[in-house]
Structure formats: C-alpha cells, structure tokens
C-alpha atoms as a PDB file:
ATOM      1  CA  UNK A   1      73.242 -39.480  96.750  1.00  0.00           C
ATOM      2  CA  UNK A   2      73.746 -39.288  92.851  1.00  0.00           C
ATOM      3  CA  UNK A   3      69.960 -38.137  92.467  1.00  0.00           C
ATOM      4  CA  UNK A   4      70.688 -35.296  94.749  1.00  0.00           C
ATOM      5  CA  UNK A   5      71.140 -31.816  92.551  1.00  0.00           C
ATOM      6  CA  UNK A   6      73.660 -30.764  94.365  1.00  0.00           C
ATOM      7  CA  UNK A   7      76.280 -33.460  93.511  1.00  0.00           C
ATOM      8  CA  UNK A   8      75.567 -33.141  90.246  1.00  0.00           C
ATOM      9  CA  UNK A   9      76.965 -29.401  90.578  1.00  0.00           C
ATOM     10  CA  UNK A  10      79.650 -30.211  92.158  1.00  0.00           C
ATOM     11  CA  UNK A  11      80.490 -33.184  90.325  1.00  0.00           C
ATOM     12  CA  UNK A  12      80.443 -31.021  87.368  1.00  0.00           C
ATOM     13  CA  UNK A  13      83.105 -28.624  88.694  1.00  0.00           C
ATOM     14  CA  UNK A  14      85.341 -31.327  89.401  1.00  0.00           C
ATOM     15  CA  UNK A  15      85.252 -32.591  86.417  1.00  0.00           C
ATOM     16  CA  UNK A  16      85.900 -29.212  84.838  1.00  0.00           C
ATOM     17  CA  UNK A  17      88.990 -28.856  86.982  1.00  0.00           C
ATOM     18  CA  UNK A  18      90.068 -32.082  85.850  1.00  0.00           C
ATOM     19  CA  UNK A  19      89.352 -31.172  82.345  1.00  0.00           C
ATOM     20  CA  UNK A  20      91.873 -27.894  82.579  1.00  0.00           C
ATOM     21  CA  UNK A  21      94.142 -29.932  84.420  1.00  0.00           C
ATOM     22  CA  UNK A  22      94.432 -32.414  81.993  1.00  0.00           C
ATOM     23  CA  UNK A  23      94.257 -29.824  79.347  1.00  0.00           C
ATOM     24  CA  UNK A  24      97.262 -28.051  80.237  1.00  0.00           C
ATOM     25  CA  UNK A  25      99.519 -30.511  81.588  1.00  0.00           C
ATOM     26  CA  UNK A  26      99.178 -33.016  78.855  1.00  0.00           C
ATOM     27  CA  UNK A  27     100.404 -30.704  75.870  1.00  0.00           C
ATOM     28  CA  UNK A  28     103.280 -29.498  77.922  1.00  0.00           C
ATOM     29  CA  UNK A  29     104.698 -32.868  78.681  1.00  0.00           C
ATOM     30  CA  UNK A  30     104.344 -34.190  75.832  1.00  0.00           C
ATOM     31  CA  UNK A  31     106.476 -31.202  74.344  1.00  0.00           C
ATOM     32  CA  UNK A  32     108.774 -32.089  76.998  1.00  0.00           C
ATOM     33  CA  UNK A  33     108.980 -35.711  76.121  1.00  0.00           C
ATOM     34  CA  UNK A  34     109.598 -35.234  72.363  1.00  0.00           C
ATOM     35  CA  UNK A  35     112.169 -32.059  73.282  1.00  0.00           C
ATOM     36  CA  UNK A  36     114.233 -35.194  75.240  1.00  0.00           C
ATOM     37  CA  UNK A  37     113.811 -37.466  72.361  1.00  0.00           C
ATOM     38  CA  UNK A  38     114.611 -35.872  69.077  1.00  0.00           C
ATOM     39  CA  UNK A  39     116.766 -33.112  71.523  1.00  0.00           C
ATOM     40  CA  UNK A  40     115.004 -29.908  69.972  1.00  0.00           C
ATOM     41  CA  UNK A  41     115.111 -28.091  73.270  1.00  0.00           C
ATOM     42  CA  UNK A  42     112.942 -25.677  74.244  1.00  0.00           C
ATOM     43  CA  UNK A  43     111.163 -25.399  71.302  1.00  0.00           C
ATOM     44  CA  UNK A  44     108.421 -28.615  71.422  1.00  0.00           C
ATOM     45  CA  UNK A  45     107.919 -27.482  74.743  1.00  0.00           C
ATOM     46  CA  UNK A  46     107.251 -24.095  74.084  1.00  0.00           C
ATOM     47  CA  UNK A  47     104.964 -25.542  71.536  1.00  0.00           C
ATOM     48  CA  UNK A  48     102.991 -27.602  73.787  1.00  0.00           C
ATOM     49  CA  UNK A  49     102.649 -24.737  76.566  1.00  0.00           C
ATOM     50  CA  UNK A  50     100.568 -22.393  73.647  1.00  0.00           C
ATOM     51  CA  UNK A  51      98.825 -25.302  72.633  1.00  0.00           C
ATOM     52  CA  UNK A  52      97.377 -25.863  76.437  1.00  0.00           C
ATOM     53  CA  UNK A  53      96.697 -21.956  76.389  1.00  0.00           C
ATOM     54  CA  UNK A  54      95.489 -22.351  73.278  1.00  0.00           C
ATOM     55  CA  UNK A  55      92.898 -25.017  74.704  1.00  0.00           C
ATOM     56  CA  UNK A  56      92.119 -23.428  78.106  1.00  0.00           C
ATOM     57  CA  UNK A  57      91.328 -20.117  76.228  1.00  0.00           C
ATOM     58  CA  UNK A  58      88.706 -22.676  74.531  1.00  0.00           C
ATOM     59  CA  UNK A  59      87.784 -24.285  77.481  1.00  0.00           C
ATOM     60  CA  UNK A  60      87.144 -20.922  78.923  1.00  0.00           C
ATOM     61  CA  UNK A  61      85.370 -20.015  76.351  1.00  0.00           C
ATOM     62  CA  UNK A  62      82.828 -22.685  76.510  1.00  0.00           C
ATOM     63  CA  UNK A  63      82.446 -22.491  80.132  1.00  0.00           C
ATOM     64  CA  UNK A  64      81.344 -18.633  79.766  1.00  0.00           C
ATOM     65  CA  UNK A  65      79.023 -19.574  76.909  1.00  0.00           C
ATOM     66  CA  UNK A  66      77.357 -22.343  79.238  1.00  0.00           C
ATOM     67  CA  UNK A  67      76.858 -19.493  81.839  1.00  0.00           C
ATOM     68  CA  UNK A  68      75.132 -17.073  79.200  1.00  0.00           C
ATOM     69  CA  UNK A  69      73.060 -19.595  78.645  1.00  0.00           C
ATOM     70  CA  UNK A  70      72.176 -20.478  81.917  1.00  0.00           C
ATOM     71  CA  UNK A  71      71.202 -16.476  83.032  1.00  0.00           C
ATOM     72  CA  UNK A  72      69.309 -15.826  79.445  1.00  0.00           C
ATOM     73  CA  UNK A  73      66.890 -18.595  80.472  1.00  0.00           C
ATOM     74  CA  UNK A  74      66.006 -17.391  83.757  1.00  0.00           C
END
C-alpha cells in the first residue's frame, strides 16, 4: 500500500491541505489569543489574518512552481 504511486499522490495532497489549513488558522488565532490578552482588539487579529494570506500566497506560490516543473520535464 505505501509503495503504490498512487498514495503517494494523494498523500501528498492531503498533506498540502493540511499545510494551508494549518497555515491560515494558526496566525489568526494566535492574533486572537494575544488580542484577549493584552486587549488590543481587532488589531493582532487583523495582523495574524494578512500574515496567513501572506503565507498561503507563498504556499501558492510554491505549489505552482512545483507544477512548472513537473510539465517542463515532460
């Protein structure tokens, strides 16, 4: 089963949803988190939704790379 080529695929896609899961959600609660501690609402969440953005645009970015990659070789 984890020689087959197809799991590999598509354990590579879930692991790049987790990635932009984790990517956005993590920024943003922390924001949230800090906002309730040092009571600076809305601003450190604000903050920490562009950061996510800011690392799903990179995230993005990389993926789309990867795929130029992949069709330039074949």
């Amino acid at each position: 089963m984890l020689q087959d080529p197809d799991f590999k695929k598509y354990a590579e896609y879930l692991g790049l949803g987790a990635e932009i899961a984790v990517a956005l959600c993590v920024p943003i609660f922390l924001g949230y988190w800090l906002d309730l501690r040092w009571d600076t609402s809305p601003w450190l969440l604000l903050a920490g939704i562009l950061l996510g953005i800011g690392i799903l645009i990179g995230i993005f970015a990389r993926v789309i790379k990867n795929v130029s990659n992949l069709n330039k070789r074949k």
